[in-house]
Each structure stands twice: as structure tokens, then as C-alpha cells.
Protein backbone atom coordinates (compact mmCIF):
# COMPACT_ATOMS: atom_id res chain seq x y z
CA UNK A 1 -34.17 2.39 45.77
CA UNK A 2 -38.10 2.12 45.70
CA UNK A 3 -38.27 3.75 49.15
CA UNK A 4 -35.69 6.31 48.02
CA UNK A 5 -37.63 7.32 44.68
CA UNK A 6 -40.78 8.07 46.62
CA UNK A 7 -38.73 9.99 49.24
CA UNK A 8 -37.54 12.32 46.64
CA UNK A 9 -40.73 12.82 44.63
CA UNK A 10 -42.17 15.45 47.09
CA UNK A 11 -39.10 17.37 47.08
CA UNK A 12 -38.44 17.50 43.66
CA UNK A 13 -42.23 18.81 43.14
CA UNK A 14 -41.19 22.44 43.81
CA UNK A 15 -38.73 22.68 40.95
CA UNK A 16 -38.71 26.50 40.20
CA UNK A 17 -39.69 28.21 36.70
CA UNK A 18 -41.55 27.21 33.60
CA UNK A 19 -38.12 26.97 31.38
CA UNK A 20 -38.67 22.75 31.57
CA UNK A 21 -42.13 23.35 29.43
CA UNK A 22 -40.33 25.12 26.59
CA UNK A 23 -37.37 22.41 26.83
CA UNK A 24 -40.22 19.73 26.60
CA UNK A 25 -41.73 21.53 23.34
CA UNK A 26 -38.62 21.69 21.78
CA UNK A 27 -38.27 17.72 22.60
CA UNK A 28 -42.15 17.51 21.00
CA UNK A 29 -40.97 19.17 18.47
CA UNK A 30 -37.73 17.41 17.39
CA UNK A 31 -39.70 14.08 18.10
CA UNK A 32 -42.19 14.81 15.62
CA UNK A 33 -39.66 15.76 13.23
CA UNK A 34 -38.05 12.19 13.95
CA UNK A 35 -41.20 10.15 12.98
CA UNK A 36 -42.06 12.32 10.01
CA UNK A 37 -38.62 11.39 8.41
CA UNK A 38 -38.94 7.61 9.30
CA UNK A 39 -42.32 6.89 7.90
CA UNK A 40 -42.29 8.79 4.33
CA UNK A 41 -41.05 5.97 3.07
CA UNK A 42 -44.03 4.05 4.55
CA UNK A 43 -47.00 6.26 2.86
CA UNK A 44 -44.40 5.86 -0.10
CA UNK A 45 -44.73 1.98 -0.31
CA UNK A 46 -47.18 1.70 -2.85
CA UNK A 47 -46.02 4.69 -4.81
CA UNK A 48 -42.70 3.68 -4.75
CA UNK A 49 -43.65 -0.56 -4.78
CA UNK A 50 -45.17 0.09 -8.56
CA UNK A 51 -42.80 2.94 -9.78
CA UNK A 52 -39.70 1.51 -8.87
CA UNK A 53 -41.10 -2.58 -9.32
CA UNK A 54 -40.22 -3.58 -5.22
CA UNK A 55 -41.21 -7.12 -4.09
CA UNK A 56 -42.66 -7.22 -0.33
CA UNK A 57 -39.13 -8.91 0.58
CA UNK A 58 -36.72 -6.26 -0.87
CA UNK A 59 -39.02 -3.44 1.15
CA UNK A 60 -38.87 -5.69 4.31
CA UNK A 61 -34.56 -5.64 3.62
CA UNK A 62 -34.86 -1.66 3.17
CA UNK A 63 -36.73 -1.68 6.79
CA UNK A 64 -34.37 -4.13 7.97
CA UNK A 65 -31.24 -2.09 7.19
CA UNK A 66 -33.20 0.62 9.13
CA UNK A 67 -33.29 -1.02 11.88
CA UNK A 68 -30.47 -2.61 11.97
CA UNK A 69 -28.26 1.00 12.30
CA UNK A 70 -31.15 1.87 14.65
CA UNK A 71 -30.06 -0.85 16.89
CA UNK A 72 -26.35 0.43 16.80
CA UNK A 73 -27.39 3.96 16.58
CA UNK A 74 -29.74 4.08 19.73
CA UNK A 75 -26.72 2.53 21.61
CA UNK A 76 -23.82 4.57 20.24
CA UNK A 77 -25.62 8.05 20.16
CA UNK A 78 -26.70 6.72 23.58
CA UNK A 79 -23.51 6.39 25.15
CA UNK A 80 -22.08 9.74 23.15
CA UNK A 81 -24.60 11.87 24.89
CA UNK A 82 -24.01 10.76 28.48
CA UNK A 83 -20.49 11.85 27.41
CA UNK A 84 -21.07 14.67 25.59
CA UNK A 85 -24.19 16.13 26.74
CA UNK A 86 -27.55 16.42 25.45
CA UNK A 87 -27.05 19.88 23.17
CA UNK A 88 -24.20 18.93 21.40
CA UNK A 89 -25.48 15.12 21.01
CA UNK A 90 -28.70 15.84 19.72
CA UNK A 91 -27.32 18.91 17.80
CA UNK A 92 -25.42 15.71 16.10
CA UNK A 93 -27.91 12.76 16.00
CA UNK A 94 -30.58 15.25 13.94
CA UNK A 95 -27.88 16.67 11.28
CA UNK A 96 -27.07 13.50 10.51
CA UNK A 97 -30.54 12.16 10.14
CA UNK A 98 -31.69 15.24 8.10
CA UNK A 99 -29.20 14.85 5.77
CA UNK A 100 -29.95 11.01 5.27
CA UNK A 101 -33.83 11.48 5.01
CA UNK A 102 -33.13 13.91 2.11
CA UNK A 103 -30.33 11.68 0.64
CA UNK A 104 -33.85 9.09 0.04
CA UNK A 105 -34.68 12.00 -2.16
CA UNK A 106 -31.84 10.55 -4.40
CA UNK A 107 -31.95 7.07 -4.93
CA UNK A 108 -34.03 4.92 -7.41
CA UNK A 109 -32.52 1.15 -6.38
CA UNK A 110 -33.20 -1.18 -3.29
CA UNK A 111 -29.65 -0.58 -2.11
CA UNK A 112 -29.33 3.35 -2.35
CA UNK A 113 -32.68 3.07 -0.46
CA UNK A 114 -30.77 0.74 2.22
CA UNK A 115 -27.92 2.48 2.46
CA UNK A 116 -30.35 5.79 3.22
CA UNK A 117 -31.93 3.74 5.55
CA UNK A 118 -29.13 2.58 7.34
CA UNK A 119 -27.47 6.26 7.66
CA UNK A 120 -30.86 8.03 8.69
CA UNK A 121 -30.94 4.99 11.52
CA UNK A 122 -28.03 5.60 12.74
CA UNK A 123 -29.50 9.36 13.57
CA UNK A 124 -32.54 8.81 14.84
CA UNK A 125 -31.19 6.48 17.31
CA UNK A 126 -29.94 9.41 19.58
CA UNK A 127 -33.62 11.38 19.38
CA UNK A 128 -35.17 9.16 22.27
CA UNK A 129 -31.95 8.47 24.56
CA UNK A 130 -31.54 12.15 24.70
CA UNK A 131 -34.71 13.38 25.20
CA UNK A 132 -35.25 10.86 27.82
CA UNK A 133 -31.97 12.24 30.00
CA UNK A 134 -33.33 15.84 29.63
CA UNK A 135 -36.36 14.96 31.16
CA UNK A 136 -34.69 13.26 33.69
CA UNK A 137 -32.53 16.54 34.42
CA UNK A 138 -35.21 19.13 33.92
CA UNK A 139 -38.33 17.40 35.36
CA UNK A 140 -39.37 15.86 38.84
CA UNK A 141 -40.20 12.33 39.67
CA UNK A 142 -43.82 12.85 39.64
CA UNK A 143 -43.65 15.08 36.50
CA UNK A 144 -41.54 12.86 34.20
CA UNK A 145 -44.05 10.31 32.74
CA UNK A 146 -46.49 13.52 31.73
CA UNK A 147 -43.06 15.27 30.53
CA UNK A 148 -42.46 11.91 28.58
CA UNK A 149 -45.58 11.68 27.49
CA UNK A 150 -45.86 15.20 26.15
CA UNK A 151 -42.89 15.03 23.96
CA UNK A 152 -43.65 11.84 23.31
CA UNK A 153 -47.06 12.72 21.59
CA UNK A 154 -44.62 14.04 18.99
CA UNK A 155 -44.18 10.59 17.51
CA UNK A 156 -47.75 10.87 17.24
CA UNK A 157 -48.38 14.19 15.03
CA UNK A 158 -45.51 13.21 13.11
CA UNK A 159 -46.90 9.94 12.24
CA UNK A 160 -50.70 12.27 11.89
CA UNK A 161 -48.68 14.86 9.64
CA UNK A 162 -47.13 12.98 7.14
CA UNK A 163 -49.69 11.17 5.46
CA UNK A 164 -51.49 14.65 5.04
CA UNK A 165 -48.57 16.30 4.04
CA UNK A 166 -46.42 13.47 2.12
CA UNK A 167 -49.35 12.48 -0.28
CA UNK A 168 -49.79 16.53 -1.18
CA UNK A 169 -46.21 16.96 -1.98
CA UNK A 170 -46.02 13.53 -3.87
CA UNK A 171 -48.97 14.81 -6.20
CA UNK A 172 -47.90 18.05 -6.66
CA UNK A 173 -43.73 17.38 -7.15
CA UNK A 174 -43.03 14.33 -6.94
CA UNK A 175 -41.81 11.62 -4.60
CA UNK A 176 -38.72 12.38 -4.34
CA UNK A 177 -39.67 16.23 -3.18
CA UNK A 178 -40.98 14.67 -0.19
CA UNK A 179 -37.84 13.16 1.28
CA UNK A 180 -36.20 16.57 0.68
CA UNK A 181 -38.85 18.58 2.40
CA UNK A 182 -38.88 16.18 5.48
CA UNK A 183 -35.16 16.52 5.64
CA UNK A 184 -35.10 20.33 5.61
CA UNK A 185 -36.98 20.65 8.28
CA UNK A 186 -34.50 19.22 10.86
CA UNK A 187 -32.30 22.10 10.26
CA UNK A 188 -34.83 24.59 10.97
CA UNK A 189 -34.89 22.72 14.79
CA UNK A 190 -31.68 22.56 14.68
CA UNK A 191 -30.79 26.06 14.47
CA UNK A 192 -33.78 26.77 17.71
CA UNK A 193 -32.26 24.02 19.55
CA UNK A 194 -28.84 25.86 19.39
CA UNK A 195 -30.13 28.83 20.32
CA UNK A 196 -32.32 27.90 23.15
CA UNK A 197 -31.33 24.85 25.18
CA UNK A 198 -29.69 25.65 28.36
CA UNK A 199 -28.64 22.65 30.88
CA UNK A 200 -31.38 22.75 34.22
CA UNK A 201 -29.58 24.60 37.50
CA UNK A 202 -30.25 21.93 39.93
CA UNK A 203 -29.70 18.50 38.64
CA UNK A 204 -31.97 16.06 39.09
CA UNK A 205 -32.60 11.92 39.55
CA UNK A 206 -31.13 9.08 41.64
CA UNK A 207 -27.59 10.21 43.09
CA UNK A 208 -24.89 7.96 41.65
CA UNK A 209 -21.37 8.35 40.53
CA UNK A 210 -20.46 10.57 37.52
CA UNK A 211 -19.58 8.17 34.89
CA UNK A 212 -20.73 4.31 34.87
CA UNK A 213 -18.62 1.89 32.65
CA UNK A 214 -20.98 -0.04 29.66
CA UNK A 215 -20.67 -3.42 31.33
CA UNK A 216 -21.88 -1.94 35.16
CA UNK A 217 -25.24 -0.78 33.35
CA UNK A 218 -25.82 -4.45 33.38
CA UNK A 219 -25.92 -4.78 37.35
CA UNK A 220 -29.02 -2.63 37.42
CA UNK A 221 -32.41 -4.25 37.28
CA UNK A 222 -33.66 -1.21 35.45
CA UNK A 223 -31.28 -1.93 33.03
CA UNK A 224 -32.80 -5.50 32.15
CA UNK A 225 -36.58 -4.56 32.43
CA UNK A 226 -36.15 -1.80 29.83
CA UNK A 227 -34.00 -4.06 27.85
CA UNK A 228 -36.96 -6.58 27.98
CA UNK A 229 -39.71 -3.89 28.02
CA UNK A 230 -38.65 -2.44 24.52
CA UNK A 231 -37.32 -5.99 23.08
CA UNK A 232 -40.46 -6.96 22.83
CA UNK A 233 -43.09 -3.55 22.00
CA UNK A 234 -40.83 -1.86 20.09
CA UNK A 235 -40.78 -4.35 17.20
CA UNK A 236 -44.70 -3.77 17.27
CA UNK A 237 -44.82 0.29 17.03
CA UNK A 238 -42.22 -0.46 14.07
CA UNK A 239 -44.69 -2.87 12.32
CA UNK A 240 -47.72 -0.32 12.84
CA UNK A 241 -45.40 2.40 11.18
CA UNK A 242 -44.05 0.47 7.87
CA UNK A 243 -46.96 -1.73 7.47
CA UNK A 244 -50.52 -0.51 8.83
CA UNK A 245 -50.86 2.05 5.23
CA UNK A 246 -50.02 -1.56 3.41
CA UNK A 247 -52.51 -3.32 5.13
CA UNK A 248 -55.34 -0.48 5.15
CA UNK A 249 -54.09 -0.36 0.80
CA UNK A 250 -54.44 -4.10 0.55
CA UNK A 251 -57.27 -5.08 3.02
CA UNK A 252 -59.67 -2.19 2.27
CA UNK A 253 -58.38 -1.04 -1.14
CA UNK A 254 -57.13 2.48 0.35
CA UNK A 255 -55.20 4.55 -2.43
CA UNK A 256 -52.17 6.92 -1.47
CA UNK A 257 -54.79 10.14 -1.26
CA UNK A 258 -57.35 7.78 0.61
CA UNK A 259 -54.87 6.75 3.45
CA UNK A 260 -55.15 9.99 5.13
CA UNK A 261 -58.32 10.12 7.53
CA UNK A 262 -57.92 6.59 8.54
CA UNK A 263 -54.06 7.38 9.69
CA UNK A 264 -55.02 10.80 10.83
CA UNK A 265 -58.02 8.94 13.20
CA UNK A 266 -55.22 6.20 14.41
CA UNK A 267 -52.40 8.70 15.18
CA UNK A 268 -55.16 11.16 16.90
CA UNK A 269 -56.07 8.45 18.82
CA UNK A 270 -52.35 7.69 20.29
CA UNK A 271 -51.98 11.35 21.22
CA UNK A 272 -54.78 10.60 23.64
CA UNK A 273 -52.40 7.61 24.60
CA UNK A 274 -49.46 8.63 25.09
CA UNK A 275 -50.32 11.88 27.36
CA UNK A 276 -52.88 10.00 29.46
CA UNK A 277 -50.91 7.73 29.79
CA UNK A 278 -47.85 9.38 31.36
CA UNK A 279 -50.52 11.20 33.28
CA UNK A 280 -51.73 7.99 34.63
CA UNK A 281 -49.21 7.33 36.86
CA UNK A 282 -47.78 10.68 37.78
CA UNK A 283 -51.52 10.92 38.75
CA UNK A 284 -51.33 8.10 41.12
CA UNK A 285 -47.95 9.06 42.27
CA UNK A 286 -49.52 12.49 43.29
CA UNK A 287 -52.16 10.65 45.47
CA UNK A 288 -49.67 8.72 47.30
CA UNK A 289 -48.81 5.21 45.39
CA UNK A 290 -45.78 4.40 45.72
CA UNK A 291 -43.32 5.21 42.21
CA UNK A 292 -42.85 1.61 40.81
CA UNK A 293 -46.39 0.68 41.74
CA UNK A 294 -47.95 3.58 39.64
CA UNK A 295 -45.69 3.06 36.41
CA UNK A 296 -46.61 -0.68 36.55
CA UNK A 297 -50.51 -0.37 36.72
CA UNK A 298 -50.22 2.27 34.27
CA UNK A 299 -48.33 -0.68 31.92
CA UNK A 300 -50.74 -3.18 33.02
CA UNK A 301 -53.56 -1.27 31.90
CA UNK A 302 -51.99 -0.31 28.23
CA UNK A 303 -50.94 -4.05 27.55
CA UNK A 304 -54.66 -4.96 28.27
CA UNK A 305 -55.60 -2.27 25.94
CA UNK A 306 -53.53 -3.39 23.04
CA UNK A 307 -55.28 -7.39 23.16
CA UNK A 308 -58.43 -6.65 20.96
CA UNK A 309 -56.36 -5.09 17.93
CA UNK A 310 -55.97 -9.43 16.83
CA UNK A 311 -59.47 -8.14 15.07
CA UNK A 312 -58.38 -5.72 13.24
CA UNK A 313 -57.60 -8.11 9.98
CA UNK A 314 -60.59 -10.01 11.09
CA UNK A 315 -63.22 -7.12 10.32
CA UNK A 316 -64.57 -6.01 7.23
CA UNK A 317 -65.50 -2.67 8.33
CA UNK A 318 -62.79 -0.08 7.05
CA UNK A 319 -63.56 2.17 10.47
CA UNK A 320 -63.46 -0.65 12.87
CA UNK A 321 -60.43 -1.81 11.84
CA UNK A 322 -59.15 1.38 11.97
CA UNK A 323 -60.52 1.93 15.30
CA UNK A 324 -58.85 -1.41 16.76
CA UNK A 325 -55.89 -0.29 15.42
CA UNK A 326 -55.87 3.41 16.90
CA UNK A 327 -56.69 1.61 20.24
CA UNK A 328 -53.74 -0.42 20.44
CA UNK A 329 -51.57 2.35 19.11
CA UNK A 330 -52.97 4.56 21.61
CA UNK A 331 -52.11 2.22 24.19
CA UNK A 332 -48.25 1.83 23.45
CA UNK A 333 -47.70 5.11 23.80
CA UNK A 334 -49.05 5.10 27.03
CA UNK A 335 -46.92 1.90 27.84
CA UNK A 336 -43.64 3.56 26.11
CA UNK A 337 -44.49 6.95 27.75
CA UNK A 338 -44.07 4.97 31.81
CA UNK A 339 -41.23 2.32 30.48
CA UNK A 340 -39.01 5.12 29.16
CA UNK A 341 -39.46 7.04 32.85
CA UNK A 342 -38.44 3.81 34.04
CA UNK A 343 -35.15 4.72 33.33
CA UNK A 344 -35.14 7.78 34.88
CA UNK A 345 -36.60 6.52 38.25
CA UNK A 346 -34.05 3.29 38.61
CA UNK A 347 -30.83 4.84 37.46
CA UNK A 348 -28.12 6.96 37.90
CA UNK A 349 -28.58 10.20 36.16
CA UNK A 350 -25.06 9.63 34.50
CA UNK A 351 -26.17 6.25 33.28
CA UNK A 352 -30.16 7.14 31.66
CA UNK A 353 -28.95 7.42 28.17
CA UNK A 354 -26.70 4.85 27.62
CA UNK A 355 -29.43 2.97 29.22
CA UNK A 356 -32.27 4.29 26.98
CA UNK A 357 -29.77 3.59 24.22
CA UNK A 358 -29.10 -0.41 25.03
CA UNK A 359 -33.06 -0.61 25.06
CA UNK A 360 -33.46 0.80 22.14
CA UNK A 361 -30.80 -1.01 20.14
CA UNK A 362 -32.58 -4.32 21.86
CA UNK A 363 -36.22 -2.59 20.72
CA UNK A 364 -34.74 -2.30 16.94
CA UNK A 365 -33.17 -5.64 16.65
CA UNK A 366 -36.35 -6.88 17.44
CA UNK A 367 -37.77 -4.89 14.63
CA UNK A 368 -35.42 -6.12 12.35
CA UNK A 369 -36.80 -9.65 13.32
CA UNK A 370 -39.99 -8.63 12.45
CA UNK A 371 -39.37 -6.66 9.13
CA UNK A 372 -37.84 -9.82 7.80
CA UNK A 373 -40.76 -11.85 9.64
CA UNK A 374 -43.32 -9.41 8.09
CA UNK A 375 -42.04 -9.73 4.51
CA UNK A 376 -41.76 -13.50 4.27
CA UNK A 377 -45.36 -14.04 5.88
CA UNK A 378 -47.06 -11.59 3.83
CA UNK A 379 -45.18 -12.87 0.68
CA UNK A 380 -46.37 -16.29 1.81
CA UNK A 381 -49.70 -15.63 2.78
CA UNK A 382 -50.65 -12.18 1.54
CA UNK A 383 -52.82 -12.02 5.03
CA UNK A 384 -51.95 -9.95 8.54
CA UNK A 385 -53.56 -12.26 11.00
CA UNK A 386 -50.50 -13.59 11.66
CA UNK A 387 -48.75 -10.56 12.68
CA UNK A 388 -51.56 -8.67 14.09
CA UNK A 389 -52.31 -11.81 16.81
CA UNK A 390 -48.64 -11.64 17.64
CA UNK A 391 -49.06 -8.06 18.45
CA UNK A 392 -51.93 -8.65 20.67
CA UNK A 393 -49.86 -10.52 22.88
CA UNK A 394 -46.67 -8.78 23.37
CA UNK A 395 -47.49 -6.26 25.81
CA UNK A 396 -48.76 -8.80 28.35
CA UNK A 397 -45.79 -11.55 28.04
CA UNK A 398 -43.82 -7.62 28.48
CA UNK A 399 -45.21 -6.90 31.84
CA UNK A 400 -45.34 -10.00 33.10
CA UNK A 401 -41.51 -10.43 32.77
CA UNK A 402 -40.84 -6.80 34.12
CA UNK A 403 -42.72 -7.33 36.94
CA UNK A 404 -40.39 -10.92 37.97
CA UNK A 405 -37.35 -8.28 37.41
CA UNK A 406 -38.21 -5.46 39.25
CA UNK A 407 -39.10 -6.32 42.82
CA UNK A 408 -42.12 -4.99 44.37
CA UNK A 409 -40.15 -3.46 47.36
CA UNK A 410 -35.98 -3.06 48.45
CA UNK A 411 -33.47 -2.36 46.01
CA UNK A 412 -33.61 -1.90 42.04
CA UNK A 413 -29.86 -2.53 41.84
């Protein structure tokens, strides 16, 4: 399969017309929609902590329930889109998301919050599984990471927008207006995704039969090193989402209008990431390095970059820590950005979502491990070392154990 995938990169180069660019923006675009509806409630903590009298373990069961429908959203949307399609699956995952991210707008209790939680989980879960099979349909081998990475940026300025935009709307109407802003906006992509996705002419990736059953997935190495890649990063992005404005509020005595240039610096920062580093290793593919080669010195690289962020509860300064922590974001998007086009290079076209979708359910039940993990230590403790030093890690043990499942050379499945 290795041999194969560089075979086919070269011919796939030539794929006519800029149509895939616009399909990638609208992917950007939904993306950062995606992230702007998950992490209100994050900027929100504090607000929403003293207003509504939440102890750090009933916010860690709100992010738990979260992830928890994540898990079984990412692998239900997953499989629907392989057998629906990417318009019509998406088309669903975001109306029901939309409508749960506004529903937040309702609730004053723990469990409505939950319950919102759970629902706008079980959404999101189809954003990434589909916009990693379109890529895989509309974009070349040695164009996908890039393609990932573009889109993928999304996550980025949605994480960048909201805590300019969240705090605003909070000051000026209320908390609650916030969650029904965020929501609305979904439709509005909705209605351009309708109107303007198209599937590619030629289709593209590694030739395989039309439909695989759930259980076959599991004969594919690709399979397990995605399921192992995002088992053990995902959990981390998660943390940096719900947590990092607690820790820059508690550590450094940020208020809610305060949190904004810090978070703007750190999600600036993992724009940088996330396109360089899908243009890492389509980079190296271009000069010749063989497919599974590139994507794994491109994850090498990122893990190494993520190590110093163990700091970043260790320093006093408000701008170094920040800076640690806009490093090691910076470098999981890169990592995500080449373990996501994983998929696409070691499986059957047929198969990439549901595949993307059983990583991503094994990503969020890993982030429901640490949302209850992150709760009890802080409540414990009322320090991050603990969880930042884990962090620091997780990328390496990641690549390490990706690299024993997928061979070198010879066959992927």
C-alpha cells in the first residue's frame, strides 16, 4: 500500500479546476463555526461558575456529557455519511448542533446544561469525519495534508473569534445571547452549503470495494494508528479548549474582558500550526519522500514541539505562559492536520469516515477521562502541573506507538 500511495501521488497532482479551494473554504468555514459553538461555554466558565454557583466537578460532568455524545456522535455521524454522503450528512450533523448550541441559551441548571451538551455532541461529531472524506474525494495525495490543514485552521479562528466576540455579546446582552448568536450562525452555512457543494468528477483515494462492514475497518492498520493517534491527543486539544481561560483566570488573575489577547496570541499561533504543518509533509512528498515517511516526520516534529508547554504553570510571566501554551497548541494542529490525512492515504475511500469517526469517538472518550480527571485534580489541588506535564508527554508515547503499527515499507492492511 506504501508503494501504491506514492505511485498515485504524481498522477493525482494534475487534478483539473480550482472548485476543491472553494469546497475547502466552505469546510474552513463550517469548522470554525464548529469550535465557536463548543467553547462559549468555556469563556463562559467564570461568568457562568459565579452566576449560576457551579463547583469545578459539576463543570467537569457538563464537559463530560459533551464528550461522551461526541464519542458516539463522531462514530454514528461517521458511519451515516459514508452511507449517505457528505452534503446531506453534514447538512444534518450542523442543524442539529445549531439548534443545541442555542438550546444552552436556555438553561440555568447543571443538567439542562448536560443535556445541551450531550445533544450539541452528538452534532459536532460528524463536522471532522466529513470534512476529512471530502478532502479525500476532492484533493490529491500530495495536496491533502495542506487541504487538511487549511480547513483545519478553522478550529483555530473559531477558538481566536469567540473570546473576542463572546465576552462583547455577554456585556452588552447577556450570556445567554451568546449561545443564541453562535447557534444562528450554522444556519447561515447551512443554507451556502446547500447551495454550493457539488460531489468531485473523478473520485479519488486508495481503490477498494464500495461499502466495508464496521468490524472489517478493524483489519486495517490505519484503522488502529488513528484509533491510537487521536486516543491519546485528542483528550489534550479538549483540555486546552475547556480549561486554558480557567487557568489563565486563576493563575494570572485574567477577568472575562482580559482573556482576549492572551487567547487571540495562542489561537494565532496554531493557525501557523496547523497550515505549516500539513504543508510540511505535502512539502516533502513533493520532493520525493516517500507518503508515510513525510506524514511521520511531520508528527515527529509536532510531538517534540508540544514537550516544553510542562512550563507553562511553572512560569510567572503571564506572556510566557501564554507563549508555551500557543506553542504546543500550534503544534497539534500540525500533528492532527497529517494524522487525519492518515486516513485518507491508508484506506478505502468508502471506509475514511467511518474511520475518522471510530477515532474520534476513541479521541472523545479519552476526553471524557480527562474532564473527570481535570475536575477532581483541580478540586484537589487547585494547581495545573499535573495536567499540563501529562500533556507534554502525549504526543511522543503517540508516535512512538504509530510508528510499531504502521510498517515502514509493504502493506498497511
Amino acid at each position: 500500500m506504501a508503494a501504491q500511495l506514492d505511485a498515485l501521488a504524481p498522477a493525482q497532482a494534475a487534478r483539473p479546476g480550482s472548485y476543491r479551494w472553494t469546497i475547502c473554504a466552505l469546510l474552513f468555514a463550517v469548522t470554525t463555526i464548529n469550535y465557536m459553538d463548543r467553547q462559549v461555554i468555556g469563556i463562559l466558565k467564570p461568568v457562568l461558575a459565579q452566576e449560576l454557583g457551579w463547583s469545578e466537578i459539576a463543570y467537569g460532568h457538563i464537559v463530560f456529557f459533551f464528550q461522551l455524545a461526541y464519542a458516539a456522535g463522531y462514530a454514528g455521524m461517521g458511519r451515516l455519511i459514508d452511507l449517505v454522503g457528505v452534503r446531506t450528512g453534514l447538512a444534518v450533523a450542523v442543524t442539529v448542533w445549531s439548534l443545541a448550541a442555542a438550546a444552552h441559551g436556555l438553561m440555568r441548571m447543571p443538567a439542562g446544561f448536560a443535556a445541551a451538551r450531550f445533544a450539541l455532541g452528538i452534532g459536532e461529531g460528524g463536522n471532522f469525519p466529513a470534512a476529512i472524506k471530502t478532502v479525500a474525494a476532492w484533493f490529491p495525495v500530495a495536496e491533502r495534508a495542506l487541504a487538511t490543514g487549511l480547513f483545519n485552521a478553522g478550529s483555530n479562528v473559531g477558538a481566536l473569534v469567540t473570546p473576542i466576540v463572546v465576552p462583547w455579546l455577554t456585556v452588552a446582552f447577556g450570556w445567554r445571547a451568546a449561545f443564541f448568536a453562535t447557534g444562528l450562525v450554522g444556519f447561515v452555512w447551512l443554507a451556502a452549503w446547500l447551495a454550493l457543494y457539488r460531489r468531485p468528477p473523478v473520485p479519488a483515494g486508495p481503490a477498494g470495494p464500495a461499502r466495508l462492514p464496521w468490524l472489517a475497518l478493524f483489519r486495517y492498520r490505519g484503522t488502529w494508528a488513528f484509533v491510537v493517534g487521536t486516543f491519546l491527543t485528542s483528550p489534550v486539544w479538549w483540555f486546552y479548549l475547556f480549561w486554558v481561560p480557567d487557568f489563565l483566570h486563576k493563575a494570572h488573575g485574567l477577568n472575562l474582558t482580559a482573556l482576549g489577547p492572551p487567547l487571540v496570541a495562542i489561537y494565532l499561533m496554531t493557525d501557523v500550526g496547523s497550515i505549516g504543518g500539513g504543508w510540511l509533509s505535502s512539502a516533502l512528498i513533493a520532493r520525493g519522500v516517500a507518503v508515510l515517511r513525510a506524514r511521520k516526520l511531520a508528527l515527529l516534529l509536532c510531538a517534540l514541539l508540544v514537550v516544553p508547554i510542562f512550563a507553562a504553570p511553572r512560569v510567572e510571566s503571564l506572556w510566557l505562559a501564554t507563549l508555551l501554551i500557543g506553542l504546543a497548541a500550534s503544534a497539534h494542529q500540525g500533528f492532527s492536520a497529517n494524522l487525519f490525512t492518515l486516513v485518507s492515504d491508508t484506506m478505502p475511500a468508502a471506509a475514511v469516515s467511518s474511520v475518522v469517526g471510530l477515532g474520534g469517538m476513541a479521541g472523545a472518550i479519552g476526553g471524557m477521562g480527562v474532564a473527570e480527571a481535570a475536575g477532581l485534580v483541580l478540586q484537589a489541588t487547585g494547581s495545573y502541573v499535573i495536567l499540563f506535564t501529562c500533556a507534554a508527554g502525549a504526543y511522543l508515547l503517540a508516535i512512538l506507538l504509530m510508528h510499531m503499527i504502521l510498517p515502514r515499507h509493504g502493506k498497511i492492511a
